[in-house]
Protein backbone atom coordinates (compact mmCIF):
# COMPACT_ATOMS: atom_id res chain seq x y z
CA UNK A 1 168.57 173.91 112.44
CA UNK A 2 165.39 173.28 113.06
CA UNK A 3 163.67 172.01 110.35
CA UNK A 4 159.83 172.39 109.39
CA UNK A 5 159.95 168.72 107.53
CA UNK A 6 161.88 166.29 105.77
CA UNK A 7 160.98 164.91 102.19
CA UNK A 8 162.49 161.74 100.76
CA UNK A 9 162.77 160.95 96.97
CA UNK A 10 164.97 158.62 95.02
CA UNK A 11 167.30 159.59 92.28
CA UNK A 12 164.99 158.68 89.27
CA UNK A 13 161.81 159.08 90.21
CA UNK A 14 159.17 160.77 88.40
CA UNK A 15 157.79 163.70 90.07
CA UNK A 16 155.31 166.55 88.63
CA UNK A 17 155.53 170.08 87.83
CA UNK A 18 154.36 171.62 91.31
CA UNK A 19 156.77 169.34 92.69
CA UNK A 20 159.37 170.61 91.25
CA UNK A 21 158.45 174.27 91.33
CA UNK A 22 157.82 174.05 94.27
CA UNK A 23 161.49 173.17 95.48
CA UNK A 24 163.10 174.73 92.34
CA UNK A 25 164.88 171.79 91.45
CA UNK A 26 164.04 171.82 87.08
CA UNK A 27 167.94 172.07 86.86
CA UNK A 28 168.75 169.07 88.38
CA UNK A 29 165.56 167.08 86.77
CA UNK A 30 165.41 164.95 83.56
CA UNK A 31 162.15 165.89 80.94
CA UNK A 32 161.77 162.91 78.30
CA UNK A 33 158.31 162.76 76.80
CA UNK A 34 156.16 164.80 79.05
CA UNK A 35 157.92 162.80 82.22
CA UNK A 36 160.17 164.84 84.41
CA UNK A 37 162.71 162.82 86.85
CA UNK A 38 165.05 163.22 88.97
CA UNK A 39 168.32 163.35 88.25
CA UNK A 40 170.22 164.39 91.43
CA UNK A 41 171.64 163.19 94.42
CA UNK A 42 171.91 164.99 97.45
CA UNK A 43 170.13 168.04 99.43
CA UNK A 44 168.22 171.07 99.18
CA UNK A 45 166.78 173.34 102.10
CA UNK A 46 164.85 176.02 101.22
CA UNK A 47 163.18 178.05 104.23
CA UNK A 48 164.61 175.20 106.65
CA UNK A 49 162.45 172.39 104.52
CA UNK A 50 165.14 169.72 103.42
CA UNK A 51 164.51 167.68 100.95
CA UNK A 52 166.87 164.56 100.84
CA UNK A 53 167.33 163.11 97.09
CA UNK A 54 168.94 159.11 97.72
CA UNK A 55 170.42 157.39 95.51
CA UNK A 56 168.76 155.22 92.93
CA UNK A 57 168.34 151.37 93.98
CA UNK A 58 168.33 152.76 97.95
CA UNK A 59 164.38 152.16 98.76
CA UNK A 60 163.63 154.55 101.95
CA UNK A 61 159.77 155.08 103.10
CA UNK A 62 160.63 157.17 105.95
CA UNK A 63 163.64 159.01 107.76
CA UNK A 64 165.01 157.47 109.77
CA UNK A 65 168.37 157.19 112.32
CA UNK A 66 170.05 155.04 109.94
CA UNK A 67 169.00 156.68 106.44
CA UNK A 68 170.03 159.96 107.62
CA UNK A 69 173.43 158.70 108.80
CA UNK A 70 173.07 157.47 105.05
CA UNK A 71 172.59 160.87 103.85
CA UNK A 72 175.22 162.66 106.35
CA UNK A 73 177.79 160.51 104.80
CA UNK A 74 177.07 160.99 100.95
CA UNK A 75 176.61 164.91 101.99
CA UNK A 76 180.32 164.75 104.38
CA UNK A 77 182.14 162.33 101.07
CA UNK A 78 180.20 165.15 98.00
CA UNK A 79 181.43 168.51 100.10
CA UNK A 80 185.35 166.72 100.65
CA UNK A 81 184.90 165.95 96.98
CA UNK A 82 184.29 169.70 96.18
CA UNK A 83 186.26 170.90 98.10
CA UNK A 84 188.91 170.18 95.88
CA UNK A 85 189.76 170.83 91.77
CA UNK A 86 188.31 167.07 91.21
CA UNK A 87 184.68 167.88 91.38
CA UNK A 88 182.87 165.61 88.71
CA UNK A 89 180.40 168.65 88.27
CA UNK A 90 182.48 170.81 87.82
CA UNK A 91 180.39 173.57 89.68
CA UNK A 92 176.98 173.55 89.73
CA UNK A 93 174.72 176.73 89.22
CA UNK A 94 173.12 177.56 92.79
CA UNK A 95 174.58 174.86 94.80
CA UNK A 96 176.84 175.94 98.16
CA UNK A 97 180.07 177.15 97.49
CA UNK A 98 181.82 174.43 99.30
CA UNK A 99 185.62 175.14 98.16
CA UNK A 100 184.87 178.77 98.67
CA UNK A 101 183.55 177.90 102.01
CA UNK A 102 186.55 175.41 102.77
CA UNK A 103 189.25 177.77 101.72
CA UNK A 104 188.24 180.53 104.13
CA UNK A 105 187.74 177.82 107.01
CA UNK A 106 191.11 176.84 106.61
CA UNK A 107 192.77 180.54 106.82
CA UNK A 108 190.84 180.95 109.92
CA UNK A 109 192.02 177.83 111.26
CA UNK A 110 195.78 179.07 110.67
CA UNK A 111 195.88 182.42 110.68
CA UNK A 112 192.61 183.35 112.83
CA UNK A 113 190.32 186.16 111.77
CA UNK A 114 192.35 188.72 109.78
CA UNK A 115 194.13 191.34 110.99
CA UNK A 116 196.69 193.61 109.57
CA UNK A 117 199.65 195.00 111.47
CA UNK A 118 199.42 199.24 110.72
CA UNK A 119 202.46 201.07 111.75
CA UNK A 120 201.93 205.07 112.65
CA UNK A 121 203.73 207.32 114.30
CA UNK A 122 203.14 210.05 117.59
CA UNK A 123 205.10 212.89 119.15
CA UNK A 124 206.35 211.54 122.45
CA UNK A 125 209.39 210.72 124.80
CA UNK A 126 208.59 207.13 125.58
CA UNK A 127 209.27 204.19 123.09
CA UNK A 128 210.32 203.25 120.00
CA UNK A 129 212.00 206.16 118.52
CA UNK A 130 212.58 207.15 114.85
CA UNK A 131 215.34 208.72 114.60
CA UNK A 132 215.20 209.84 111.14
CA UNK A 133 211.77 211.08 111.29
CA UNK A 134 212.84 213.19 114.54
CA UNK A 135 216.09 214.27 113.04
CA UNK A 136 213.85 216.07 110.29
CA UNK A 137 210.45 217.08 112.03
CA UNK A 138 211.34 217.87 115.56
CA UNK A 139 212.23 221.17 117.01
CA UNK A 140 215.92 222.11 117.61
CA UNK A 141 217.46 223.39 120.84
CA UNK A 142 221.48 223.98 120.50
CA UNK A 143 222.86 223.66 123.52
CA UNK A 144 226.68 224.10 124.32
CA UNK A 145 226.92 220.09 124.93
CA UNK A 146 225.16 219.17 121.84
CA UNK A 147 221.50 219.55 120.45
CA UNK A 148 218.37 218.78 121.76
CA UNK A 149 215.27 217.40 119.82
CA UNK A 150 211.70 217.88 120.98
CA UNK A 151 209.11 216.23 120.79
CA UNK A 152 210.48 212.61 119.82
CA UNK A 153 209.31 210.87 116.60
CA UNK A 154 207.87 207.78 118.28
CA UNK A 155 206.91 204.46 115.96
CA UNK A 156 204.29 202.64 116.96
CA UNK A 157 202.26 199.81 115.73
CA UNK A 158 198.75 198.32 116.17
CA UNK A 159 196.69 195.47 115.04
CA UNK A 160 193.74 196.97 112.94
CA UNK A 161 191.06 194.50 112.91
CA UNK A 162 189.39 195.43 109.15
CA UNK A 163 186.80 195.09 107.16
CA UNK A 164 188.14 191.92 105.56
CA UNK A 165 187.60 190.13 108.99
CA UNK A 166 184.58 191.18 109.60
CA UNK A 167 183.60 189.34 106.04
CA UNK A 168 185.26 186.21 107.43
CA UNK A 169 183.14 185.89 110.69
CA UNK A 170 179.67 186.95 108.97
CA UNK A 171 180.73 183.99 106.06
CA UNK A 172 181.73 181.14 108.91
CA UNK A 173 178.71 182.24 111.13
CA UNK A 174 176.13 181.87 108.01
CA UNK A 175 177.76 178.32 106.76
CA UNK A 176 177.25 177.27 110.15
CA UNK A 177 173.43 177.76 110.06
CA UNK A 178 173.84 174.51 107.89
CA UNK A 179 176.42 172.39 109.68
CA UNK A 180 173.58 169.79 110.70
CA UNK A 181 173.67 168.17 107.23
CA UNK A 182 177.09 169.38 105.33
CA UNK A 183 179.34 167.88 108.34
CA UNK A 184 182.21 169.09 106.88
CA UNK A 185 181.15 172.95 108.29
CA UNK A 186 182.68 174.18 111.13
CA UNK A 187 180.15 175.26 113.90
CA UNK A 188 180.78 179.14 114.20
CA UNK A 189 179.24 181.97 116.55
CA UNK A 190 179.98 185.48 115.16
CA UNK A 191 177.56 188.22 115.81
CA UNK A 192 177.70 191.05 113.68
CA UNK A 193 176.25 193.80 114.23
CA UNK A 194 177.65 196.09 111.42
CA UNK A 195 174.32 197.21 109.62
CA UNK A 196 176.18 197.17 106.20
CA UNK A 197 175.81 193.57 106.01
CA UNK A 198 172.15 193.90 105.22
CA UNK A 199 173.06 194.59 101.92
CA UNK A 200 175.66 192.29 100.39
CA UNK A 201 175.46 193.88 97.16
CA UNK A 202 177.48 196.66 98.75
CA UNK A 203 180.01 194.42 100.41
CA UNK A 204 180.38 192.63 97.52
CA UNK A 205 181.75 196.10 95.81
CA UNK A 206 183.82 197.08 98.67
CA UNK A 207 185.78 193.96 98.44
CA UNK A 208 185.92 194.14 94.80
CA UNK A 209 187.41 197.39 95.46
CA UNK A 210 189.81 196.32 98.12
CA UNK A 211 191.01 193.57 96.10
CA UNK A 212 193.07 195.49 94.30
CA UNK A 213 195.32 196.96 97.19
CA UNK A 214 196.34 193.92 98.50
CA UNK A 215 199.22 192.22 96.66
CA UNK A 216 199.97 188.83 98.24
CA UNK A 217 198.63 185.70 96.75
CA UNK A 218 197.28 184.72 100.17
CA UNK A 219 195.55 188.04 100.60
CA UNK A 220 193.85 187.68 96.98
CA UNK A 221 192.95 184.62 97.61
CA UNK A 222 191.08 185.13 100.74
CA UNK A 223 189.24 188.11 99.35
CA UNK A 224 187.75 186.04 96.14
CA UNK A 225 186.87 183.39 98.13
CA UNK A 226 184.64 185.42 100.18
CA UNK A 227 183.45 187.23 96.88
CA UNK A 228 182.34 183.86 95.87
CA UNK A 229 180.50 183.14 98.95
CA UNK A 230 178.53 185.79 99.47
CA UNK A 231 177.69 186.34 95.80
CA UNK A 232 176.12 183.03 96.13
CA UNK A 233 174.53 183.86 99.31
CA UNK A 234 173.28 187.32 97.79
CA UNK A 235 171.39 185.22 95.24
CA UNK A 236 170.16 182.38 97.18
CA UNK A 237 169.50 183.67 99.94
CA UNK A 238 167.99 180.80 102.49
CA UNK A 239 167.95 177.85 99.50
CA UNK A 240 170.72 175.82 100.20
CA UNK A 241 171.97 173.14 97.66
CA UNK A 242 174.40 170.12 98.05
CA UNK A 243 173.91 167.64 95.43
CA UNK A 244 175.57 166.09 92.56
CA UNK A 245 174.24 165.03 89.16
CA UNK A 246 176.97 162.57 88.79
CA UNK A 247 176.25 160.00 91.17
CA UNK A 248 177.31 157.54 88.99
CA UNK A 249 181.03 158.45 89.13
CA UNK A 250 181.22 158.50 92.93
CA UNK A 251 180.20 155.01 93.07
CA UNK A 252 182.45 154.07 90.68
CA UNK A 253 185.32 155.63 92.31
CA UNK A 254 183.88 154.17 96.00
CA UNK A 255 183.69 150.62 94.84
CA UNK A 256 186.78 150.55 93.65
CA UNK A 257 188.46 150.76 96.66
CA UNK A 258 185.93 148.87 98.22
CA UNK A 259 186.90 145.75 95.77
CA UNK A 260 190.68 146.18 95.99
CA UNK A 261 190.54 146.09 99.94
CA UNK A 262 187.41 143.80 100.84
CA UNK A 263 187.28 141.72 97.79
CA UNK A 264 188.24 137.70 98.43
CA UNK A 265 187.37 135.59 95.82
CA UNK A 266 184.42 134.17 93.57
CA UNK A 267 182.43 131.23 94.54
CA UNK A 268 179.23 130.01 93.32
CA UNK A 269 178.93 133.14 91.20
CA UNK A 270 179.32 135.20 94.30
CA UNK A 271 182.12 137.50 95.70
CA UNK A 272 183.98 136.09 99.16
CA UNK A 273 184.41 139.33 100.75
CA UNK A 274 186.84 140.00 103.70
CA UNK A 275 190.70 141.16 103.79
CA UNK A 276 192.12 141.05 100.12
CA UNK A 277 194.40 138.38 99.53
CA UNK A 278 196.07 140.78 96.76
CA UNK A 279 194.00 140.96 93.77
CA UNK A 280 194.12 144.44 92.64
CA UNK A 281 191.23 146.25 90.40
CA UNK A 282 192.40 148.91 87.90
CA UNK A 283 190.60 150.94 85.35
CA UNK A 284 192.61 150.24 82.19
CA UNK A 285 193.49 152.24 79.51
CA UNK A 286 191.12 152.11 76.38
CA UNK A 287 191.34 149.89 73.70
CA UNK A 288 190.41 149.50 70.29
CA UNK A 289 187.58 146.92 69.84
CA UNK A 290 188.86 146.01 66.25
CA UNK A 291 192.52 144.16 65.51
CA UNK A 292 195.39 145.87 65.66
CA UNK A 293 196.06 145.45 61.68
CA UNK A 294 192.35 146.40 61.01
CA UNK A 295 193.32 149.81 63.18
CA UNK A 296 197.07 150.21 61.05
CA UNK A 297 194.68 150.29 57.90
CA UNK A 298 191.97 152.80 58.94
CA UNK A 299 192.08 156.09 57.40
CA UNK A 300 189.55 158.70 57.60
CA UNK A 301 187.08 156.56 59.54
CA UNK A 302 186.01 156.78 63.27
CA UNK A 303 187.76 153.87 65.68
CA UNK A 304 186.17 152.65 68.71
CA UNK A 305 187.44 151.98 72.07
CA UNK A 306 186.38 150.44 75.01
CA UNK A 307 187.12 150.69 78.43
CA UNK A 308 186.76 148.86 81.74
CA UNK A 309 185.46 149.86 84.59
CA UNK A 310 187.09 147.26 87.19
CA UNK A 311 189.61 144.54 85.44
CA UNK A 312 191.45 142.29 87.18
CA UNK A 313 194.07 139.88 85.94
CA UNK A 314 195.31 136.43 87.72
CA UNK A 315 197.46 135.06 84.42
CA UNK A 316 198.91 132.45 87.28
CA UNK A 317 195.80 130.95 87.66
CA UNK A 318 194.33 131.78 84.43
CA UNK A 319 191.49 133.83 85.61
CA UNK A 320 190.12 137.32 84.36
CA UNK A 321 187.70 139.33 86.21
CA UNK A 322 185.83 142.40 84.75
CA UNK A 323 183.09 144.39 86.79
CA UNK A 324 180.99 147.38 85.39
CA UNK A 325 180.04 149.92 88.06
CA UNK A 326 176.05 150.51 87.36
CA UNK A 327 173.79 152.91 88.39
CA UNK A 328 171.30 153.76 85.91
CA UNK A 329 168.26 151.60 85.91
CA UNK A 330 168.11 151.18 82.15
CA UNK A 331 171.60 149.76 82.60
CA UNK A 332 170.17 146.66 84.80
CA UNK A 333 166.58 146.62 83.59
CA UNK A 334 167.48 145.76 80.38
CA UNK A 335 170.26 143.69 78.82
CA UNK A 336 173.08 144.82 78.87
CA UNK A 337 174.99 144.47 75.56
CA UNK A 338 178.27 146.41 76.69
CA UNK A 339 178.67 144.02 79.22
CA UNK A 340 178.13 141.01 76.64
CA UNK A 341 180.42 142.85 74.05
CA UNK A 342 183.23 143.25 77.04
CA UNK A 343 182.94 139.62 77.51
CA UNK A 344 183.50 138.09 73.93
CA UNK A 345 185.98 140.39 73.61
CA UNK A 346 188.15 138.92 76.70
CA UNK A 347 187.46 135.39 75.32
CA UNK A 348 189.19 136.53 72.15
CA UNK A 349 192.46 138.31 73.88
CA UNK A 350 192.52 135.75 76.54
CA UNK A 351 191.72 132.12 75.51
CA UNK A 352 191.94 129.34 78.03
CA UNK A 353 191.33 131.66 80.75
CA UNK A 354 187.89 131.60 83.15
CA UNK A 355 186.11 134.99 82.89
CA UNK A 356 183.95 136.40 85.83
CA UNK A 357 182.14 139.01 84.60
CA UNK A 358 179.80 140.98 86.98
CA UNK A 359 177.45 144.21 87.25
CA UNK A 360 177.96 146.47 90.80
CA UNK A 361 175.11 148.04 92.00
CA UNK A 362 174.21 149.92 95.22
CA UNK A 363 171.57 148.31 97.40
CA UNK A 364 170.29 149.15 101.09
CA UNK A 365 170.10 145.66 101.48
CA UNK A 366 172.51 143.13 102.87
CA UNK A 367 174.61 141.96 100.05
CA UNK A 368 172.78 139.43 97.31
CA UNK A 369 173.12 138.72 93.92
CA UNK A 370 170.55 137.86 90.56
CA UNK A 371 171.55 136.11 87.04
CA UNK A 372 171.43 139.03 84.58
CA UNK A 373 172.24 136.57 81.74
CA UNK A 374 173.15 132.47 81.58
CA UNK A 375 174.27 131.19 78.14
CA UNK A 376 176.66 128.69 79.74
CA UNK A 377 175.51 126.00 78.10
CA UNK A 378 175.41 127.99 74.39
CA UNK A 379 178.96 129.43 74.80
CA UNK A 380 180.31 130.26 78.56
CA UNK A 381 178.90 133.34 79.13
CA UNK A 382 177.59 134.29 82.53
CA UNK A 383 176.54 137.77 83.93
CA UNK A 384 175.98 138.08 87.56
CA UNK A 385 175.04 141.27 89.24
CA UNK A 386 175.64 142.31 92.31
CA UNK A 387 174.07 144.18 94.71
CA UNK A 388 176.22 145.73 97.34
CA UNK A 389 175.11 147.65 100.68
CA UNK A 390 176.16 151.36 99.69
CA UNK A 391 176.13 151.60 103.85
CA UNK A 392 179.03 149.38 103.88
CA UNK A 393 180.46 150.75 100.34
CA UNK A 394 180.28 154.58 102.45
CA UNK A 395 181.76 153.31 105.73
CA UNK A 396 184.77 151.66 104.01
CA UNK A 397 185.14 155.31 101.72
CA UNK A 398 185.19 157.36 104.38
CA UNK A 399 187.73 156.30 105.94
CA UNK A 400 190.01 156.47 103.59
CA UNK A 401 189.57 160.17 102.53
């Protein structure tokens, strides 16, 4: 594709109003108090201008080799995401239809472009013949041996390339206008030269029409995932939109793995990394945050429950560990009192044991780590966050999906 230029921004930042009309992004922005941010993660392109939206905590002046790689990756790890029923947007108004998209790519790759086997039949003498159909249509000769039929009743069949196909290659050829930054598209060379496709509205219909002649699942399938596609294409047009407004749970999920493979042990308040030794990080189930007989005696009255983001468990050596995935910058800036609840509550359930408790947060740095809060010498407790190089976080991610 070749691109006009390339704009950077962070998830976060404050932009203004021709900013953001001029990109069409108010959907995926924040407005607090007059202030409009950005609350997205990902890309657009409109009229081959990209606009590349990083997550927050990645600093990035200028495009370059390595922050586009960046970019590639979170735009290969969203559109696998998506591609499946586990999408944390659950759709998002405008954006590329990527499981549309995905679904079609993956009939071609099986079946090829479609094509539907349509039997007919001719008057002949060579082939196939139907008997039944000559025994009833043919001409009659009696002859004193027996009787003769002519012309035969021959059945013959042909592949009949339709319209359906046609659909396919215009839909794989247009997602491949894109495959530059959503590296999950297949590249695709289709030229189509049927002037209906000028106007989708009218393809749209046919296949709406067609849908209902066709009775495998398969077959249905195929022709509502190309509805989908170019419905969105109809309406967007050349603005193309990858992006997620849920960076947040991504990370979450990535770390994760990231801790239960890479993660060593703690010293000096900061993680060992290398091969895991087997310490295993789950998300546990919630819990109530008042006793058990206190919850028995409730009635009528809300009950709160907490959950974990990364807990960890070493009842050999007496140790508990408890991460919180962050990404919001309110979460860091300030103090964090969820963490500080989470902590006095393990001290409670768990008494005797040492309690590392820790913030994760993506950096483009190499890995480091701050004091978020030290009251050691009041009653044990001791925050650390960490900041961990999403680069490394990605790499490790990807290769696991």
């Amino acid at each position: 594709m070749n691109q006009q230029k390339i704009e950077i921004i962070n998830d976060g930042h404050t932009v203004d109003e021709e900013f953001v009309n001029s990109w069409e992004i108010l959907d995926y922005c924040d407005q607090y108090n007059g202030k409009i941010t950005i609350s997205f993660v990902g890309v657009i392109i409109k009229n081959k201008n990209i606009l590349f939206s990083f997550p927050k905590y990645y600093k990035v002046a200028e495009i370059k080799e390595e922050q586009k790689f960046c970019m590639e990756q979170i735009l290969y790890i969203l559109s696998k995401n998506k591609a499946t029923y586990g999408s944390f947007d659950k759709g998002l108004k405008g954006e590329f239809p990527v499981k549309s998209y995905h679904d079609i790519l993956n009939y071609y790759k099986k079946y090829g472009l479609y094509l539907s086997n349509e039997s007919y039949f001719k008057n002949g003498y060579e082939g196939n013949v139907d008997w039944s159909g000559t025994i009833n249509k043919s001409n009659k000769l009696v002859q004193k041996n027996g009787v003769i039929f002519f012309p035969f009743v021959i059945k013959k069949t042909r592949n009949k390339s339709v319209f359906i196909s046609e659909c396919m290659g215009y839909v794989l050829a247009d997602a491949s206008n894109y495959s530059d930054f959503i590296t999950t598209i297949f590249p695709y060379e289709y030229e189509n030269k049927n002037p209906m496709f000028r106007n989708l509205r009218y393809i749209i219909s046919e296949l709406k029409k067609m849908r209902n002649l066709y009775f495998k699942d398969i077959e249905k399938k195929l022709i509502n995932n190309l509805i989908n596609y170019l419905e969105w294409k109809s309406r967007s047009k050349d603005n193309v939109r990858l992006l997620t407004l849920k960076f947040e749970n991504y990370w979450e999920t990535m770390i994760n793995e990231y801790l239960n493979d890479r993660f060593v042990k703690i010293r000096n308040d900061q993680i060992v990394w290398g091969k895991s030794k087997g310490v295993i990080f789950c998300k546990p189930d919630k819990e109530h945050v008042e006793s058990n007989e206190t919850v028995k005696k409730a009635k009528n009255r809300n009950l709160y429950k907490i959950q974990y983001d990364h807990f960890s468990l070493d009842n050999k050596n007496k140790k508990v560990l408890i991460f919180d995935s962050k990404y919001f910058n309110n979460e860091v800036n300030k103090l964090n009192y969820k963490q500080l609840f989470y902590h006095y509550n393990l001290m409670k359930q768990y008494k005797g044991y040492t309690i590392y408790n820790g913030l994760l947060i993506p950096a483009n740095k190499e890995y480091y780590t701050k004091v978020h809060i030290d009251r050691v010498d009041l009653d044990g407790v001791r925050i650390i966050e960490h900041y961990i190089n999403l680069n490394d976080v990605l790499n490790h991610y990807l290769k696991k999906i």
